[in-house]
C-alpha atoms as a PDB file:
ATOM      1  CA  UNK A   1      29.423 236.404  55.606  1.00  0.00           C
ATOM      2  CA  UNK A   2      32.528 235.391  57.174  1.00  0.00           C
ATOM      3  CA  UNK A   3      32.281 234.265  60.405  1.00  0.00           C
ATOM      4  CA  UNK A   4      34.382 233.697  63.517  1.00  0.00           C
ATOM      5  CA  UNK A   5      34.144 229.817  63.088  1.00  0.00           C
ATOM      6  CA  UNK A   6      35.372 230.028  59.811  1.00  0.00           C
ATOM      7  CA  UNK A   7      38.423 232.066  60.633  1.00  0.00           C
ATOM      8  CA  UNK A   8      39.237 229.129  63.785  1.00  0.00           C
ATOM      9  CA  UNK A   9      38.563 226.055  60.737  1.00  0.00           C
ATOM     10  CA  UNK A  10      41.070 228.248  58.391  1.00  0.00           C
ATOM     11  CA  UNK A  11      43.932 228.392  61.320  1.00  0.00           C
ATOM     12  CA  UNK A  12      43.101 225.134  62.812  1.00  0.00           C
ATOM     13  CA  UNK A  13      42.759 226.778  66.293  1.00  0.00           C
ATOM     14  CA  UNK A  14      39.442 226.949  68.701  1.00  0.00           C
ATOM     15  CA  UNK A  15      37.031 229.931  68.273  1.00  0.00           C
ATOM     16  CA  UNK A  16      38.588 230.985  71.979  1.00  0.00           C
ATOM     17  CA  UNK A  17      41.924 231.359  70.704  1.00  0.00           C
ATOM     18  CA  UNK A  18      40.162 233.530  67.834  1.00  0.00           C
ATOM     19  CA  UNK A  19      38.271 236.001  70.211  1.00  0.00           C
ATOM     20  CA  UNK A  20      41.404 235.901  72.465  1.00  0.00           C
ATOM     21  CA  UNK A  21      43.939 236.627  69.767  1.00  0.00           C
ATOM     22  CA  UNK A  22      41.339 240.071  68.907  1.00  0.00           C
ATOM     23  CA  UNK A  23      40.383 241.027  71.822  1.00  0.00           C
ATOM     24  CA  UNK A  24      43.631 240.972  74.087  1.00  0.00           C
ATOM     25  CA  UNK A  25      46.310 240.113  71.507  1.00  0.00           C
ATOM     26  CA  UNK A  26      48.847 241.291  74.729  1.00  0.00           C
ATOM     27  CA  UNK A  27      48.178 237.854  76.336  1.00  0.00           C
ATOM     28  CA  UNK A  28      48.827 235.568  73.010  1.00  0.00           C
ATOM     29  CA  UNK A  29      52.192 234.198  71.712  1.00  0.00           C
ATOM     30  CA  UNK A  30      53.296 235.961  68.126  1.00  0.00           C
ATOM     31  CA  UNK A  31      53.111 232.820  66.463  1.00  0.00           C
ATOM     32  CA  UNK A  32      49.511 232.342  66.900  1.00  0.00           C
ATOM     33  CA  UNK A  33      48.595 235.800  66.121  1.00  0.00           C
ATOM     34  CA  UNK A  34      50.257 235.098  63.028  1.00  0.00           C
ATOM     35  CA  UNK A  35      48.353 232.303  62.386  1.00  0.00           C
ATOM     36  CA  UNK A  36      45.107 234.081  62.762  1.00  0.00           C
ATOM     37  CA  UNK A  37      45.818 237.179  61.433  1.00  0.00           C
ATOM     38  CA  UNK A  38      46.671 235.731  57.984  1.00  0.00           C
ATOM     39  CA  UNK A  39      43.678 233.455  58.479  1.00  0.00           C
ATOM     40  CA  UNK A  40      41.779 236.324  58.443  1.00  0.00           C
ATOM     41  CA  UNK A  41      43.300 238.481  55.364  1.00  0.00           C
ATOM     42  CA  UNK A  42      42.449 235.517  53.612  1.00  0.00           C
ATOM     43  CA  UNK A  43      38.951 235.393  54.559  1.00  0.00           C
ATOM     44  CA  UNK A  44      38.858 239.375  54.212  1.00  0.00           C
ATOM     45  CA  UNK A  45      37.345 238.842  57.598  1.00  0.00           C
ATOM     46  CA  UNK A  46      36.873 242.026  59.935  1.00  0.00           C
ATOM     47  CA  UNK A  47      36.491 242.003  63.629  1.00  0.00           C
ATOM     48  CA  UNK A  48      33.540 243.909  64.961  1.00  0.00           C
ATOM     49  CA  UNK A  49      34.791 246.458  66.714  1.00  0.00           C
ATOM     50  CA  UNK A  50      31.076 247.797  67.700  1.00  0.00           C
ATOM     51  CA  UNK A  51      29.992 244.134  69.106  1.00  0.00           C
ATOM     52  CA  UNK A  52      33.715 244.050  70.680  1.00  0.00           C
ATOM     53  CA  UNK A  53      33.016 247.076  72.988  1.00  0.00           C
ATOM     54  CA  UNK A  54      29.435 246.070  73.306  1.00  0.00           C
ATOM     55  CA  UNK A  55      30.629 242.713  74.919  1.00  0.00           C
ATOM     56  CA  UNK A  56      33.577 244.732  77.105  1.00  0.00           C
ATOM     57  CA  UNK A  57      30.961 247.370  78.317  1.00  0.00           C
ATOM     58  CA  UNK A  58      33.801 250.020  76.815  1.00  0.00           C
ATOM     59  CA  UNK A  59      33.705 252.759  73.623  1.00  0.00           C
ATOM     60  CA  UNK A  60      36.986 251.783  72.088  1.00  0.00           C
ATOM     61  CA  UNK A  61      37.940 255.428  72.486  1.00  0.00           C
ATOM     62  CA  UNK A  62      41.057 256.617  73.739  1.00  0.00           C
ATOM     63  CA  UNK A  63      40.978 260.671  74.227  1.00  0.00           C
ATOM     64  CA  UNK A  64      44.339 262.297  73.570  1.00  0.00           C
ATOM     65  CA  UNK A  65      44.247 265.853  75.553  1.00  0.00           C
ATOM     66  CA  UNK A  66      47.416 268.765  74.397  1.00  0.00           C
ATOM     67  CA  UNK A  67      47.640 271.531  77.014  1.00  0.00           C
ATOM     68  CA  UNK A  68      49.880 273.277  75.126  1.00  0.00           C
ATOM     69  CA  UNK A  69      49.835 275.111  71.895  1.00  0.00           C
ATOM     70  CA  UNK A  70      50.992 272.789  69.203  1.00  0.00           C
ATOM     71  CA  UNK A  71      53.882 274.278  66.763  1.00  0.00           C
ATOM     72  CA  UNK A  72      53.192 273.306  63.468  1.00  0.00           C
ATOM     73  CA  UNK A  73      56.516 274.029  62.477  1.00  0.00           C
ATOM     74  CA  UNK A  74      58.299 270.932  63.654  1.00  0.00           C
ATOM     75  CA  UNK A  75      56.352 267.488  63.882  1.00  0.00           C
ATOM     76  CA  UNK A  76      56.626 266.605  67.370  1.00  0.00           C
ATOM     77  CA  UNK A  77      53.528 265.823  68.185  1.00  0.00           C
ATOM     78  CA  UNK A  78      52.781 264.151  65.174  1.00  0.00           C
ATOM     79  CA  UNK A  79      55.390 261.874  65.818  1.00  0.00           C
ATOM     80  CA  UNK A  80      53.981 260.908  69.287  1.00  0.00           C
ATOM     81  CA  UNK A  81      49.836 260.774  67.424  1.00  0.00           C
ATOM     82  CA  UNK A  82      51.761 258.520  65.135  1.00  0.00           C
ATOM     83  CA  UNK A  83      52.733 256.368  67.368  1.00  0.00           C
ATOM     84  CA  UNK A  84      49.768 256.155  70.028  1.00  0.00           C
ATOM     85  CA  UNK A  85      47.581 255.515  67.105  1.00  0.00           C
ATOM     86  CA  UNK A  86      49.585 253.255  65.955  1.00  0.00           C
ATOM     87  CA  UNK A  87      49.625 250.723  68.971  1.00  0.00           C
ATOM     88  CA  UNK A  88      45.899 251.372  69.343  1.00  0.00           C
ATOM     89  CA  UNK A  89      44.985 250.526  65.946  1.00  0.00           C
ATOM     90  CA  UNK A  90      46.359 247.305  66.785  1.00  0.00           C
ATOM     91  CA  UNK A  91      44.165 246.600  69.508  1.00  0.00           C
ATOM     92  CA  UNK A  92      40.958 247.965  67.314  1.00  0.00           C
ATOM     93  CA  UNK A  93      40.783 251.581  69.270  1.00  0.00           C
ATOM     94  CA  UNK A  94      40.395 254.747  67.792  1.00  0.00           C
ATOM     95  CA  UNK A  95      42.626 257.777  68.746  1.00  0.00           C
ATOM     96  CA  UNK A  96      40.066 261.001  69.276  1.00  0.00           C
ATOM     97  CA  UNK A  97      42.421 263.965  69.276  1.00  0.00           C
ATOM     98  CA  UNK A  98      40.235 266.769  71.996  1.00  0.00           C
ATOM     99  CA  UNK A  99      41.364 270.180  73.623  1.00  0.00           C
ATOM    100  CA  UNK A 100      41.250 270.707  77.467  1.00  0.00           C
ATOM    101  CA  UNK A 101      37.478 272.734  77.283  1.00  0.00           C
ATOM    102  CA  UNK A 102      36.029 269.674  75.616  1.00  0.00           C
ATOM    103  CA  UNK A 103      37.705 266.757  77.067  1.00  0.00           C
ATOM    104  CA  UNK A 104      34.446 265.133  78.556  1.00  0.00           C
ATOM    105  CA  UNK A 105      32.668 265.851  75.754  1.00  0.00           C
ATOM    106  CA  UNK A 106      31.323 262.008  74.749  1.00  0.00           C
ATOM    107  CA  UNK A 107      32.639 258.717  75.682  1.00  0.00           C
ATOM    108  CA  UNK A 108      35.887 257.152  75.731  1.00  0.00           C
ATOM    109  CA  UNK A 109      37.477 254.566  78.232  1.00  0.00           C
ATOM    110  CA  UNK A 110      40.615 256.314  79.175  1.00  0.00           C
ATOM    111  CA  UNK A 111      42.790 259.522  78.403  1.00  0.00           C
ATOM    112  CA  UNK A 112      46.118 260.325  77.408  1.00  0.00           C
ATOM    113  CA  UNK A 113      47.282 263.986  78.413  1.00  0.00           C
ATOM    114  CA  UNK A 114      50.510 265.966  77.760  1.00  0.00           C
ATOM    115  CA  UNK A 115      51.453 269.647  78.195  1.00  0.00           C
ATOM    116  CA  UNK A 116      50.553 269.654  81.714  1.00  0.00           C
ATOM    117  CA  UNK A 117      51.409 272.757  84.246  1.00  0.00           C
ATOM    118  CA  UNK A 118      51.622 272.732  87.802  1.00  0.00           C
ATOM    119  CA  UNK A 119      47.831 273.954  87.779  1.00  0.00           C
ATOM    120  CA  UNK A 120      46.508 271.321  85.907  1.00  0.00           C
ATOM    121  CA  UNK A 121      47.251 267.788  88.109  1.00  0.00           C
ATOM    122  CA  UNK A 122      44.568 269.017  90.732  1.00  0.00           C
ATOM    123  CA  UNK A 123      41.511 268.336  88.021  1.00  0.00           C
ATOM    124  CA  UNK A 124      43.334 265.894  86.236  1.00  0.00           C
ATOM    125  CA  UNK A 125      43.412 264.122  89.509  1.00  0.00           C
ATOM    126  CA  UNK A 126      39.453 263.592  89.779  1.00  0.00           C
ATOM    127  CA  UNK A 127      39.140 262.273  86.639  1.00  0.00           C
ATOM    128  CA  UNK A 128      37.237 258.959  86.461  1.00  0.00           C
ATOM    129  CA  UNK A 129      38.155 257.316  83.771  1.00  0.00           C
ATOM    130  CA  UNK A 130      42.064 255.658  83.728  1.00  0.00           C
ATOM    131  CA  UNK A 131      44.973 258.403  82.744  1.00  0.00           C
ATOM    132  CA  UNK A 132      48.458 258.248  81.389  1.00  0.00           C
ATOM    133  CA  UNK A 133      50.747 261.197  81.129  1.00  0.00           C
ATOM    134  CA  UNK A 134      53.461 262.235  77.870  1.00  0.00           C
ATOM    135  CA  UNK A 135      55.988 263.538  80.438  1.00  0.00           C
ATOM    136  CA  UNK A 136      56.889 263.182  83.979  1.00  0.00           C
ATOM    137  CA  UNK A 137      55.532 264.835  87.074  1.00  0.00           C
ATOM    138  CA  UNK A 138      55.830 264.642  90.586  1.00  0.00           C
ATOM    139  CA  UNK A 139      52.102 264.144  91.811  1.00  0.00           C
ATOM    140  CA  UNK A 140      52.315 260.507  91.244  1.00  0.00           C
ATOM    141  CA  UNK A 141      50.605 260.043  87.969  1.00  0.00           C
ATOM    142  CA  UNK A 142      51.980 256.904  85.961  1.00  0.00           C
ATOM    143  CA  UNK A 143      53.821 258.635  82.873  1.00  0.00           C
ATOM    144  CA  UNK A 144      56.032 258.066  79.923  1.00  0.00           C
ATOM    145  CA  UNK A 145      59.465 260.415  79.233  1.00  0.00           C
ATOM    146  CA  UNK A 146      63.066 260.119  78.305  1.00  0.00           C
ATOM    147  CA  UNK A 147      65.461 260.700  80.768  1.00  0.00           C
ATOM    148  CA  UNK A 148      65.699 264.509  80.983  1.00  0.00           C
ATOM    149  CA  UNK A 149      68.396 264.454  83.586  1.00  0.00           C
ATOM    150  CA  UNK A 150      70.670 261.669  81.820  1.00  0.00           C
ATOM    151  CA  UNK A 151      69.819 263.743  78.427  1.00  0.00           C
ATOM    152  CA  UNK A 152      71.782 266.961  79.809  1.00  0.00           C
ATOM    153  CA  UNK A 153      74.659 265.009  81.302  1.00  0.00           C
ATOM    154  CA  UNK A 154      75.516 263.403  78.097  1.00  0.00           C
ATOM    155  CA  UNK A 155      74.904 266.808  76.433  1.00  0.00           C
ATOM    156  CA  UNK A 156      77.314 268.503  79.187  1.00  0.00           C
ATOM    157  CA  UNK A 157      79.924 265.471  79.629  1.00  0.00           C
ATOM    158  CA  UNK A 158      79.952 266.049  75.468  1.00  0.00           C
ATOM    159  CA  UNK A 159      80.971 269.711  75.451  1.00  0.00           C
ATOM    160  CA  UNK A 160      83.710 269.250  78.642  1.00  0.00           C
ATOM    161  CA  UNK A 161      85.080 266.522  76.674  1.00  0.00           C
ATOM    162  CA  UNK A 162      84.893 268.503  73.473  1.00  0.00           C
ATOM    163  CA  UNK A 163      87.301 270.975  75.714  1.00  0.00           C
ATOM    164  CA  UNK A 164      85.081 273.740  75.849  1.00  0.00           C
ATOM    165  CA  UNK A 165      86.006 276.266  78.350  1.00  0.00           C
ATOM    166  CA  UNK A 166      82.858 278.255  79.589  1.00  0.00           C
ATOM    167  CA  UNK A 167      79.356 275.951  79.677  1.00  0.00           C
ATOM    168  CA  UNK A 168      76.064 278.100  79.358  1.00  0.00           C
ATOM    169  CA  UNK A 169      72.846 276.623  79.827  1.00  0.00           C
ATOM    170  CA  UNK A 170      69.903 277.806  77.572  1.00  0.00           C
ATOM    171  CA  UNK A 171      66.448 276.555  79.979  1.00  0.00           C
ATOM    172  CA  UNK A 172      62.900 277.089  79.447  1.00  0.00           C
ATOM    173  CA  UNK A 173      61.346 279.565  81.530  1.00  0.00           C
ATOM    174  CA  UNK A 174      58.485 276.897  83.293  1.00  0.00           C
ATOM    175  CA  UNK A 175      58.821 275.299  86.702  1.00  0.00           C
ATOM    176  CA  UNK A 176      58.126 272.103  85.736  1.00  0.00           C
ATOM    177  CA  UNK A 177      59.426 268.833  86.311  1.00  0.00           C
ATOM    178  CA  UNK A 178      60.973 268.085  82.993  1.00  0.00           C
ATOM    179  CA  UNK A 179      62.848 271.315  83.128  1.00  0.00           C
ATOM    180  CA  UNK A 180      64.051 271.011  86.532  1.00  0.00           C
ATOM    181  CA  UNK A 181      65.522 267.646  85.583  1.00  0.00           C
ATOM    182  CA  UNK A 182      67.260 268.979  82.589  1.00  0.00           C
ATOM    183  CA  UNK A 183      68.928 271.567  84.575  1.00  0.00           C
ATOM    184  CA  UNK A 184      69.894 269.067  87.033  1.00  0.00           C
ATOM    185  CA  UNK A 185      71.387 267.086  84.889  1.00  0.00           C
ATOM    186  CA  UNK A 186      73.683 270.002  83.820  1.00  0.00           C
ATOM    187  CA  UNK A 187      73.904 271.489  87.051  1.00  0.00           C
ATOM    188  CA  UNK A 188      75.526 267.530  88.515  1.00  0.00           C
ATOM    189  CA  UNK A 189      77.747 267.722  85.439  1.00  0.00           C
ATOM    190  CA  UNK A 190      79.146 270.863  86.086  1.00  0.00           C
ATOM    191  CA  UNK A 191      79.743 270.160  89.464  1.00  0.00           C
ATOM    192  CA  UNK A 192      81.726 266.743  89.084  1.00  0.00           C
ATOM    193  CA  UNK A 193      83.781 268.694  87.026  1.00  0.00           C
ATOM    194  CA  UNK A 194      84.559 271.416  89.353  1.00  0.00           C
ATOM    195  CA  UNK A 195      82.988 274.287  87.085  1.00  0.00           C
ATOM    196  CA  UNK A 196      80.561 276.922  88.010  1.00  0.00           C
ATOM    197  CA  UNK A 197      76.732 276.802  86.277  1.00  0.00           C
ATOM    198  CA  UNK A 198      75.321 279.154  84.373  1.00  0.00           C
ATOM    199  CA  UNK A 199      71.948 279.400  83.611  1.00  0.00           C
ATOM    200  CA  UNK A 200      69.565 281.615  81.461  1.00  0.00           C
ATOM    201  CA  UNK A 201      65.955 280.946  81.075  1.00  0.00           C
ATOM    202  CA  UNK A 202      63.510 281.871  77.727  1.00  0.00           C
ATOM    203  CA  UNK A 203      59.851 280.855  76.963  1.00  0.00           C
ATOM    204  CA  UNK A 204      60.395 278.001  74.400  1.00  0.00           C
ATOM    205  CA  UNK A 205      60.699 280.633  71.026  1.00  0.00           C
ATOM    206  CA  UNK A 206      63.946 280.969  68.925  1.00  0.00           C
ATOM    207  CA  UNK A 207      63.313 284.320  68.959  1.00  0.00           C
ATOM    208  CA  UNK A 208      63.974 285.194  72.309  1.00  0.00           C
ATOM    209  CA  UNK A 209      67.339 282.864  72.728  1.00  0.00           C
ATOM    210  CA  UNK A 210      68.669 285.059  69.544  1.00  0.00           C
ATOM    211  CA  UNK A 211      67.642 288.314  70.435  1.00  0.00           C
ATOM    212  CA  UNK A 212      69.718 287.357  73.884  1.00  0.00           C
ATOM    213  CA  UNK A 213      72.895 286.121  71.977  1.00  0.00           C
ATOM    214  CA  UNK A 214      72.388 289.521  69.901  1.00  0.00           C
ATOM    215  CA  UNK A 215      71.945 291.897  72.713  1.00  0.00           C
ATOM    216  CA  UNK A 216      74.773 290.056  75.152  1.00  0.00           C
ATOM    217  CA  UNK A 217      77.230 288.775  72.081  1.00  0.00           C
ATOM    218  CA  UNK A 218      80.213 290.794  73.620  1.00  0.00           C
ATOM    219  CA  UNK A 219      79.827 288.744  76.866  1.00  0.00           C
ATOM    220  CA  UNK A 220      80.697 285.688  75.710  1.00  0.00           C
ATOM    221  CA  UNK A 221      84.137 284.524  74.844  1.00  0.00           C
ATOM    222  CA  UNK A 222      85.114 282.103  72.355  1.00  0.00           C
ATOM    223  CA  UNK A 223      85.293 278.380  73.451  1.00  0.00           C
ATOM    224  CA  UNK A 224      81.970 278.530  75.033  1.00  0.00           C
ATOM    225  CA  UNK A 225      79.156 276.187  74.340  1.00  0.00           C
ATOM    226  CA  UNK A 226      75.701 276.718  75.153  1.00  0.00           C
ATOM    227  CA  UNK A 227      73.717 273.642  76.457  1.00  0.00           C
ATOM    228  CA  UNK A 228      69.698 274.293  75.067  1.00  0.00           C
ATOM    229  CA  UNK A 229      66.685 272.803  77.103  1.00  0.00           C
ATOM    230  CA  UNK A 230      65.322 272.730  73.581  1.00  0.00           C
ATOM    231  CA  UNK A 231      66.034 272.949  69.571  1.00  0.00           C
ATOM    232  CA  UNK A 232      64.033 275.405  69.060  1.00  0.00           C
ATOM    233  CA  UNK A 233      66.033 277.311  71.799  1.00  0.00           C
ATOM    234  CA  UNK A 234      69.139 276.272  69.893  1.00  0.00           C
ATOM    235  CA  UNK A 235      68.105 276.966  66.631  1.00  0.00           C
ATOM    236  CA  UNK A 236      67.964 280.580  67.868  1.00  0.00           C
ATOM    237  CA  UNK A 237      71.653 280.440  69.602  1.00  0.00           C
ATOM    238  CA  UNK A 238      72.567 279.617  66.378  1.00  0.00           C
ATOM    239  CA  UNK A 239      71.175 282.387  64.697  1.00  0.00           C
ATOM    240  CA  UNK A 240      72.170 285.068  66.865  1.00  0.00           C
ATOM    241  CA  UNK A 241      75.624 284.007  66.736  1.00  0.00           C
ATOM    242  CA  UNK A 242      76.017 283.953  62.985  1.00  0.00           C
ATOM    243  CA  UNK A 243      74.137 287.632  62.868  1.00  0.00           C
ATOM    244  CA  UNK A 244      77.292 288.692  64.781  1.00  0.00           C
ATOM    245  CA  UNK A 245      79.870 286.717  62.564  1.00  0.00           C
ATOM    246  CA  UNK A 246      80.900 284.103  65.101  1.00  0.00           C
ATOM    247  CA  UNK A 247      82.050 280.342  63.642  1.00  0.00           C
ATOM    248  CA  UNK A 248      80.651 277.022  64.805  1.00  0.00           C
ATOM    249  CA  UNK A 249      81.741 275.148  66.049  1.00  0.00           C
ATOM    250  CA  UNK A 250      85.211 276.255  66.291  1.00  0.00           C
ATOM    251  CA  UNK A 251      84.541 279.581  68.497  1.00  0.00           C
ATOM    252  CA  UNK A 252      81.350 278.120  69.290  1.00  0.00           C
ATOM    253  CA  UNK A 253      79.588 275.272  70.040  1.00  0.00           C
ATOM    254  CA  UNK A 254      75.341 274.621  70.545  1.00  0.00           C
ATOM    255  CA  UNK A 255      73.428 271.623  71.664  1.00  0.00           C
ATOM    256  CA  UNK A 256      69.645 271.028  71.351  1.00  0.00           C
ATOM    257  CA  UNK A 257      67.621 268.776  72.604  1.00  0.00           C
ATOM    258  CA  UNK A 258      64.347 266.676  71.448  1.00  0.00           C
ATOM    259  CA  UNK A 259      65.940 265.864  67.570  1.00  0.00           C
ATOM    260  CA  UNK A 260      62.796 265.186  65.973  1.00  0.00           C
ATOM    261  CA  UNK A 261      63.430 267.621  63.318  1.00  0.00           C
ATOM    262  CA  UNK A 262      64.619 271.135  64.235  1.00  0.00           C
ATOM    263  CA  UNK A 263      67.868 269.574  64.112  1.00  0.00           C
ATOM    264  CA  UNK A 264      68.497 268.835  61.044  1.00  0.00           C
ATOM    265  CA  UNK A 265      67.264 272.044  58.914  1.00  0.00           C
ATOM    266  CA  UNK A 266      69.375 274.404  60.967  1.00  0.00           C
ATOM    267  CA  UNK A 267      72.568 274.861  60.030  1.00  0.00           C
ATOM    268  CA  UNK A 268      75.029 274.163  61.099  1.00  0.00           C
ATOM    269  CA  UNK A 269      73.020 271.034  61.785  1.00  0.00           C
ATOM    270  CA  UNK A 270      73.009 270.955  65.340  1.00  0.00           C
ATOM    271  CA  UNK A 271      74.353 268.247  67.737  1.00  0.00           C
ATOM    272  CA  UNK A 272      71.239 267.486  70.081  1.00  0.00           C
ATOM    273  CA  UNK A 273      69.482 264.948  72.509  1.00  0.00           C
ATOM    274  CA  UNK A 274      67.434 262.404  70.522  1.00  0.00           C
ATOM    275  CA  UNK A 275      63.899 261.598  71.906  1.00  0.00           C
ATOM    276  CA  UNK A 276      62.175 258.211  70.289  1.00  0.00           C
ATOM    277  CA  UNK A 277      58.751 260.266  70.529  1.00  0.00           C
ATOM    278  CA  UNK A 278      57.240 257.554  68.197  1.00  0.00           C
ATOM    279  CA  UNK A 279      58.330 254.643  70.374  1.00  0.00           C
ATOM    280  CA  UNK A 280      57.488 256.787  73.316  1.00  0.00           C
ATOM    281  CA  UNK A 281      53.669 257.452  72.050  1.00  0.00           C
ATOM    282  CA  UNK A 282      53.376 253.363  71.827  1.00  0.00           C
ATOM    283  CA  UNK A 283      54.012 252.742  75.082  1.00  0.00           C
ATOM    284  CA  UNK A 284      52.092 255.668  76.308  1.00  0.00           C
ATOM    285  CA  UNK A 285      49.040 253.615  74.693  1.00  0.00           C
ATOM    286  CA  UNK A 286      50.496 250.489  75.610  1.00  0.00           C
ATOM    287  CA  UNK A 287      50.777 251.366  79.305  1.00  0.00           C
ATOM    288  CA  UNK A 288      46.884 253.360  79.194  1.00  0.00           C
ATOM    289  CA  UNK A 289      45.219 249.574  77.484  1.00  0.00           C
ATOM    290  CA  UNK A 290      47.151 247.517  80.888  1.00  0.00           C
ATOM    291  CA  UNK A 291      45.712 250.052  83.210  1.00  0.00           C
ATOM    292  CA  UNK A 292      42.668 249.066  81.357  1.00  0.00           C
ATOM    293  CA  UNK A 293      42.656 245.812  81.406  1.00  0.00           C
ATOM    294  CA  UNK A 294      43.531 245.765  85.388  1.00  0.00           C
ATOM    295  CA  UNK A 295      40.789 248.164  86.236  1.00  0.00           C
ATOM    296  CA  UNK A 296      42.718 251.260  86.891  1.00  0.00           C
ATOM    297  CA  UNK A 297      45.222 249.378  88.829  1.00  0.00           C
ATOM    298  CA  UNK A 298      48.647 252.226  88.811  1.00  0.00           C
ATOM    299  CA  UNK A 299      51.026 251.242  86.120  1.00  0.00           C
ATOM    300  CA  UNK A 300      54.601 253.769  87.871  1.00  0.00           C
ATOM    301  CA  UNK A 301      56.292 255.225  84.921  1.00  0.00           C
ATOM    302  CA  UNK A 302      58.517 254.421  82.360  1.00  0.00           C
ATOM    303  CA  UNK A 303      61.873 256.289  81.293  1.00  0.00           C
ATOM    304  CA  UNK A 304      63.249 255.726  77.892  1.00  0.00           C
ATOM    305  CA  UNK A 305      67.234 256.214  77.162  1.00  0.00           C
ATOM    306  CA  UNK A 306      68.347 260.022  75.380  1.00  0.00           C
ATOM    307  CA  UNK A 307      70.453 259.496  72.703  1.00  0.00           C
ATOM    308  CA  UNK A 308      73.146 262.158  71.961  1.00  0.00           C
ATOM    309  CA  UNK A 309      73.685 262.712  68.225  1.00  0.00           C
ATOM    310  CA  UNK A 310      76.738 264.453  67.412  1.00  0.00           C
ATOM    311  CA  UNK A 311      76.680 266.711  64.376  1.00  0.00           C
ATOM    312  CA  UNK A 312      78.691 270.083  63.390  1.00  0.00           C
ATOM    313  CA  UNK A 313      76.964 272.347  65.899  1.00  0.00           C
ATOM    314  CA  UNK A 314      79.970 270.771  68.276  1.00  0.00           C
ATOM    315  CA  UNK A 315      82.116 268.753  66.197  1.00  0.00           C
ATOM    316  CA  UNK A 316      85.326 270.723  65.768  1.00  0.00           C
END
């Protein structure tokens, strides 16, 4: 059997910089991980993961918790599992996926939790173990998000620069911190420009935003472009305003936001707010293994950059 003196002989290093290289790989330079790792695909050798946690008095279990109902219809949240279990398989954790009634249900040493309403921060607050949140919040949890509010300025400076005349905004009907930064960011936008906001509000289902373009078409004159919390929200914009002949984008314009995939099967493919949700799950994981490692000590938040991606939902 391999051992962990035989990996240190193979990569000329101490057993020290072995064990420190597997068990907090955050606090090693790249070049001597490289060293070791290859020393140990060459040895086929395996870390034990059960003596590792033994030694750390911890389960190597990191609980991911979804309050919301998960739409199998566009891969969001795989994206983000992808991409916590992806920086947590490098630091020999497992990713246990669990739903709100059995979150305490066996061990783990910390939790991940996204989907949260205003109801939920009171018990999520008297958890013991160490928490990071997938989205912001104002109770002062450390989370990870994009910028919502920067997202719906770029998506709003786009369409007044685009010279679109009226400016709708398409929000999702929750009082939550997310969506109240969205709006905002629309909301400064239209101000700086001297234009009066409009806002309509729809639980997060296309059908709803196209029964509203259907019902309200005559309302709307050409040149306006509707500003969408959401692509699923603008995938049904869309949709309602083709069922009543309109053109897009040259009557018409639509903007989404999240652009993990929505995006691109509508048609016309719609210009929208990109989220890195993978990049965004790894330092969700990334920020929950430091809060380990400094006993619970608060870790703030972290805001990642929207990216708008212009495609012919606006592009006229």
């Amino acid at each position: 059997m391999v051992t962990l003196a035989d990996v240190a002989r193979k990569a000329n290093v101490s057993k020290m910089t072995v064990s420190r290289v597997i068990n907090h790989p955050e606090k090693v330079t790249d070049e001597l991980k490289e060293l070791v790792f290859n020393a140990m695909k060459e040895l086929n050798y395996t870390p034990n993961v059960a003596a590792k946690a033994l030694a750390n008095n911890r389960t190597q279990v990191i609980k991911m918790v979804i309050l919301e109902e998960m739409d199998t219809t566009e891969p969001y949240y795989m994206n983000l599992l992808m991409g916590i279990s992806k920086e947590l398989d490098k630091n020999q954790y497992s990713l246990q996926l669990v739903t709100e009634n059995s979150f305490d249900i066996g061990q783990s040493d910390g939790y991940i939790i996204t989907g949260m309403r205003d109801k939920d921060y009171e018990w999520i607050g008297q958890m013991d173990k160490p928490v990071v949140l997938f989205g912001e919040n104002r109770y002062g949890h450390d989370f990870v998000d994009t910028d919502n509010m920067q997202g719906t300025t770029l998506s709003t400076e786009h369409a007044i620069e685009k010279g679109y005349e009226r400016l709708v905004f398409i929000g999702i009907d929750v009082k939550e911190t997310f969506e109240f930064s969205r709006e905002a960011g629309y909301i400064n936008t239209m101000q700086k420009a001297q234009r009066i906001p409009e806002i309509y509000r729809f639980d997060n289902r296309s059908r709803y935003s196209t029964a509203f373009i259907e019902e309200n078409f005559s309302t709307f004159e050409k040149n306006t472009c509707f500003i969408c919390s959401s692509d699923r929200l603008a995938l049904g914009i869309e949709r309602g305003l083709l069922n009543k002949g309109a053109k897009i984008p040259e009557d018409y314009a639509v903007i989404g936001y999240d652009g993990v995939f929505l995006d691109q099967i509508a048609y016309p493919q719609l210009t929208t707010i990109k989220q890195p949700v993978i990049e965004m799950g790894k330092s969700c994981a990334k920020m929950l293994l430091n809060k380990l490692e400094q006993k619970g000590a608060p870790q703030g938040h972290l805001f990642f950059e929207p990216k708008l991606i212009v495609r012919e939902s606006s592009s006229r």
